[in-house]
Protein backbone atom coordinates (compact mmCIF):
# COMPACT_ATOMS: atom_id res chain seq x y z
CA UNK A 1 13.83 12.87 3.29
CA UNK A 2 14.16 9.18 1.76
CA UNK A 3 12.50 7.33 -0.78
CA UNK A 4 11.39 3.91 -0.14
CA UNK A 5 11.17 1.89 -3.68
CA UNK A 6 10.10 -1.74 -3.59
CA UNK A 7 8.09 -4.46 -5.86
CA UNK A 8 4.03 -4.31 -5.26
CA UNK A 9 3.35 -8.06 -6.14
CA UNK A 10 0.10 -7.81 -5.54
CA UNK A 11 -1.70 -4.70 -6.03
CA UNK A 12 -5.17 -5.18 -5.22
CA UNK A 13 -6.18 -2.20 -3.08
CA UNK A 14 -5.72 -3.63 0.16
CA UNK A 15 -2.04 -2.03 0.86
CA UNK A 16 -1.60 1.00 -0.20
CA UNK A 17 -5.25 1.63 -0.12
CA UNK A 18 -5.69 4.46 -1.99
CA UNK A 19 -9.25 5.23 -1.08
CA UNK A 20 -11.57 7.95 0.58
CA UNK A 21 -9.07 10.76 -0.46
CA UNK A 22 -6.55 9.66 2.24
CA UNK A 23 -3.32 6.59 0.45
CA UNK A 24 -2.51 4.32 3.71
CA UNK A 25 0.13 1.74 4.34
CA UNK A 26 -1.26 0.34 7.15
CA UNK A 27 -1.00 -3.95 6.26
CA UNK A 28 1.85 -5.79 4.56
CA UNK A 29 5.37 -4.50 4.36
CA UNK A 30 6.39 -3.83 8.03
CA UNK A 31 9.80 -2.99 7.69
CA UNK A 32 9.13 0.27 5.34
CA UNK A 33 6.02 0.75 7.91
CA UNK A 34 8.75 1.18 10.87
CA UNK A 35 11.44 2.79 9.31
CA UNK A 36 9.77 5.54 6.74
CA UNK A 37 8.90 8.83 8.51
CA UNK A 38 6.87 12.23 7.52
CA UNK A 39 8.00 13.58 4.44
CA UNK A 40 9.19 10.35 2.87
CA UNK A 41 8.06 8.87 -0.49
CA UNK A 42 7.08 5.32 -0.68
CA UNK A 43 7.43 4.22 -4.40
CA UNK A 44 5.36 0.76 -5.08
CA UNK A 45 6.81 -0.59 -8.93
CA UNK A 46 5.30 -2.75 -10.94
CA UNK A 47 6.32 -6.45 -11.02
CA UNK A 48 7.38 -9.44 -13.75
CA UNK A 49 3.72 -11.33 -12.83
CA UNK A 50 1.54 -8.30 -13.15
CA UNK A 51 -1.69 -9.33 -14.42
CA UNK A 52 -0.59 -6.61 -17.32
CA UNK A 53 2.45 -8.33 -18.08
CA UNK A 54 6.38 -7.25 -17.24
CA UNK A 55 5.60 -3.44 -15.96
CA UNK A 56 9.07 -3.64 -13.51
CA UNK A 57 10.13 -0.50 -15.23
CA UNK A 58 6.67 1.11 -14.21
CA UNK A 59 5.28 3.23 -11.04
CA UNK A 60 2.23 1.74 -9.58
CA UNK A 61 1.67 4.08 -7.10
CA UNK A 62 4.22 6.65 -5.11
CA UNK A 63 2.71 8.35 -1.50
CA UNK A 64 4.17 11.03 0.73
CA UNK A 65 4.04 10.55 4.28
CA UNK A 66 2.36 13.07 5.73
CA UNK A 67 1.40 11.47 9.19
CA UNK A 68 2.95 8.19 11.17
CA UNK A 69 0.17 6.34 13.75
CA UNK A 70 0.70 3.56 15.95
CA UNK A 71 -1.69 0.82 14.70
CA UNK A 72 -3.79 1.41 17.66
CA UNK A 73 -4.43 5.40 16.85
CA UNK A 74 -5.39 4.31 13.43
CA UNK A 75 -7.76 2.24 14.54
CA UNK A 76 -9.23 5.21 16.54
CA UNK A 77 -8.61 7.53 13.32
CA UNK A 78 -10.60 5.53 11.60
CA UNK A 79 -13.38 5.24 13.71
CA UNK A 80 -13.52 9.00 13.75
CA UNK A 81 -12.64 10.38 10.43
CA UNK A 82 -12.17 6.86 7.85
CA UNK A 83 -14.90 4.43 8.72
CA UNK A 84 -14.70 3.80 5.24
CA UNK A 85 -11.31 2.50 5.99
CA UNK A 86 -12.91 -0.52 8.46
CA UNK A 87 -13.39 -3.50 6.26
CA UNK A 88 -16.66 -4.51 5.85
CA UNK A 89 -16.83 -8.21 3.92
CA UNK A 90 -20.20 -8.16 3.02
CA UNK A 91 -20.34 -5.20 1.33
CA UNK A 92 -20.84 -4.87 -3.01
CA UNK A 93 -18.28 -1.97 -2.82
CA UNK A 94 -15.03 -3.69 -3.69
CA UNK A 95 -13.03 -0.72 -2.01
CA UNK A 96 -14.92 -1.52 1.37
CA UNK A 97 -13.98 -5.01 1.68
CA UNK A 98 -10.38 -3.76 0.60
CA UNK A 99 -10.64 -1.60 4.29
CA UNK A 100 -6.76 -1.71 5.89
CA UNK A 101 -7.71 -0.75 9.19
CA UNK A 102 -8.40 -4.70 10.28
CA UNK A 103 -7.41 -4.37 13.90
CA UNK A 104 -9.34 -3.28 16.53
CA UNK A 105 -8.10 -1.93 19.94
CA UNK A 106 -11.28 -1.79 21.52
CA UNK A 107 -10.47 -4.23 23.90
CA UNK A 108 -7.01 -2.30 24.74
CA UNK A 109 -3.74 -3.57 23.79
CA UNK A 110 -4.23 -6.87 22.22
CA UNK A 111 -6.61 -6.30 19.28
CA UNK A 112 -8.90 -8.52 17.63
CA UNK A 113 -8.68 -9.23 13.73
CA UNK A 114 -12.15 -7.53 11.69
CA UNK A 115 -12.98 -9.83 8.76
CA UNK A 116 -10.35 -8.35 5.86
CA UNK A 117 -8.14 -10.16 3.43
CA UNK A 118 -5.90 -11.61 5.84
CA UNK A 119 -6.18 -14.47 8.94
CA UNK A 120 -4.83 -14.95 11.59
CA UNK A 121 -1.29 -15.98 9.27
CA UNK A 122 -1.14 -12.68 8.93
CA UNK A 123 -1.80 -11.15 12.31
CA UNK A 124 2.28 -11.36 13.56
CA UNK A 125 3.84 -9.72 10.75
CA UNK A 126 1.02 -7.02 10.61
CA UNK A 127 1.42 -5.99 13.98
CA UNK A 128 5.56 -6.30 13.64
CA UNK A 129 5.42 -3.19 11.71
CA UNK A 130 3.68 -1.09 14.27
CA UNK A 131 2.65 1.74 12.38
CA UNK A 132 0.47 2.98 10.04
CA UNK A 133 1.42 5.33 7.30
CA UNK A 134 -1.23 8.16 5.66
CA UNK A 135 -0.66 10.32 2.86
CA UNK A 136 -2.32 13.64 1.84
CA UNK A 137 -0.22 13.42 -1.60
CA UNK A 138 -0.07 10.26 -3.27
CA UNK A 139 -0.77 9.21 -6.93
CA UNK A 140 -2.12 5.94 -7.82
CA UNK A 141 -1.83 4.35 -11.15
CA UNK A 142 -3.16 0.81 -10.36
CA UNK A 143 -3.89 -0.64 -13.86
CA UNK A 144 -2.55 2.18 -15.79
CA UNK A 145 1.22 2.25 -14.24
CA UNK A 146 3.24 4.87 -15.60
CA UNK A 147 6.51 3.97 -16.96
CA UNK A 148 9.95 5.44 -15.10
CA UNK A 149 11.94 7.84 -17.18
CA UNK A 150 15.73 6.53 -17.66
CA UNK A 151 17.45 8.60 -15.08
CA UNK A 152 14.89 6.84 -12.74
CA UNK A 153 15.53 2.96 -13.36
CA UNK A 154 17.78 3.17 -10.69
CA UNK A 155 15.32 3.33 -8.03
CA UNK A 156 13.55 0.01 -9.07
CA UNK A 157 13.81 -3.00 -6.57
CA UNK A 158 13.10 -6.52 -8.26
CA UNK A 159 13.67 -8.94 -5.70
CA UNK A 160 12.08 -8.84 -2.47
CA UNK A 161 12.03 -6.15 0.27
CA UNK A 162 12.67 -2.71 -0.27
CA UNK A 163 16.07 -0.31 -1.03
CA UNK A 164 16.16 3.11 0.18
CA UNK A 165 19.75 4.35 0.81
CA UNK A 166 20.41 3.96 -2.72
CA UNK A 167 17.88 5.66 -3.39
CA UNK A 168 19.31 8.77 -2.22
CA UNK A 169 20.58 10.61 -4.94
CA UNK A 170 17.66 10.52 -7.02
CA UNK A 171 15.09 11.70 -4.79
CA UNK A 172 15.27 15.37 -6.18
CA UNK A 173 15.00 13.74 -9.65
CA UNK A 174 11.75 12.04 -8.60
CA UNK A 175 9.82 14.25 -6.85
CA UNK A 176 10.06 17.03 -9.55
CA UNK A 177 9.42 13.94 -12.44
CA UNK A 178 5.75 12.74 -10.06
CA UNK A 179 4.65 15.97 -9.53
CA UNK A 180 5.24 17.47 -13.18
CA UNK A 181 3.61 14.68 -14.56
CA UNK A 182 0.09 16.05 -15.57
CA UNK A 183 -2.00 14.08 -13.12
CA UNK A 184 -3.56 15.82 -10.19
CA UNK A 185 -2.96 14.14 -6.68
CA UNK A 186 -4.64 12.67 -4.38
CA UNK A 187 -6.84 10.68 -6.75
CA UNK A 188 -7.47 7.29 -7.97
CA UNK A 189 -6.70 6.65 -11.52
CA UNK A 190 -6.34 3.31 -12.56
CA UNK A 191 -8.32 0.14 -10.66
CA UNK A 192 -6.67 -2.16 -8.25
CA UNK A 193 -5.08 -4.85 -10.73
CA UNK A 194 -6.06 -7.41 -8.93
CA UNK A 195 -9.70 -6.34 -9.11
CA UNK A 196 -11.22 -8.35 -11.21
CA UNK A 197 -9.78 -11.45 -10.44
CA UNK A 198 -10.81 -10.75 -6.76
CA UNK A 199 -13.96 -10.13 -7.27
CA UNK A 200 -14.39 -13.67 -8.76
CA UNK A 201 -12.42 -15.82 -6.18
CA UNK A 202 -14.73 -17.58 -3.64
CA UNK A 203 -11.97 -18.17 -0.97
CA UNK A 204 -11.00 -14.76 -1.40
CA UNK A 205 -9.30 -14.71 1.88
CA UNK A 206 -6.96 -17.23 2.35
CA UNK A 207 -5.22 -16.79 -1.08
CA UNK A 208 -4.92 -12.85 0.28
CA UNK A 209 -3.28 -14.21 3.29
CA UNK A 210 -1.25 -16.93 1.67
CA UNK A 211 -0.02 -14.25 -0.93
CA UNK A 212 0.94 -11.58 1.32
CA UNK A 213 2.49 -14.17 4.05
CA UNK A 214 4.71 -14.80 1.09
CA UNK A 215 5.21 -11.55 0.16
CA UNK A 216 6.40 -10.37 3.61
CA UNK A 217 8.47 -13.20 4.20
């Protein structure tokens, strides 16, 4: 087992998408997407430009891998089980125009980009990380990040990327700190913080795909 720990710049549902009962990974950071397997964690912490302020010292959201697709079986997983998943731009819902599963194999190997929060700026480091990653066991904090105990700050990652074999002696630690915390899995309990300032933004979009083009570089 490892645990993946990195800085969520911009948490605005998008990746992880926490919706629909399933957490997903399936956009932005390619390098955890290709390296994490089942039964990892995948911390997200809180970053210096939060819209909240400084929460660096604070979990955002943590997920347990519990299944690793190819980018092209998600695409059929959603179809099948997570349409919900499949952006749809138009819609009021603000978690289905969030959707993460923007590619679609119909046409067989080479996919064609859905409508989503990223363009074509996007579409080579997307597809770099291969993989889509679903959890059964996540929690999400979103807006209301919980703060790391002490014996924790370790695991925190403020510049960019991710750390993971450092993160090795304090996976014990963290798994029995997440799930003794008295918050039930598997559900959504604070907003995207990013929410409200996306649902204002008329060229929604590109500033998505400028940010996380940034972000992955």
């Amino acid at each position: 087992m490892k645990l993946y720990s990195y800085t969520l710049l911009y948490d605005d549902g998008a990746a992880p998408n926490p919706f629909w009962g399933i957490c997903t990974l399936a956009i932005r950071k390619p390098a955890i997407r290709l390296a994490a397997e089942v039964d990892d964690w995948i911390v997200g912490l809180g970053s210096v430009k939060s819209p909240l302020g400084d929460i660096s010292d604070h979990l955002v959201y943590a997920m347990k891998v519990s299944s690793k697709l190819t980018l092209k079986d998600y695409d059929q997983f959603c179809k099948t089980f997570l349409p919900k998943k499949i952006p749809d731009w138009r819609n009021r819902d603000y978690r289905r125009r969030m959707g993460d599963c923007i590619y679609n194999y119909i046409t067989g190997s080479d996919p064609k980009m859905r409508t989503s929060i990223h363009t074509e700026e996007n579409h080579e480091r997307d597809l770099s990380g291969e993989y889509a990653l679903l959890s059964k066991q996540f929690y999400y904090f979103g807006n209301k990040p919980v703060k790391l105990p002490d014996e924790l700050r370790p695991i925190m990652h403020t510049s960019r990327g991710h750390k993971s074999e450092s993160n090795q002696p304090f996976i014990e630690s963290f798994v029995e700190w997440i799930e003794g915390l008295d918050y039930r899995p598997n559900k959504v309990i604070g907003e995207p913080q990013l929410k409200k300032e996306y649902e204002r933004v008329k060229n929604l979009q590109a500033k998505c795909s400028m940010r996380d083009v940034e972000d992955d570089e």
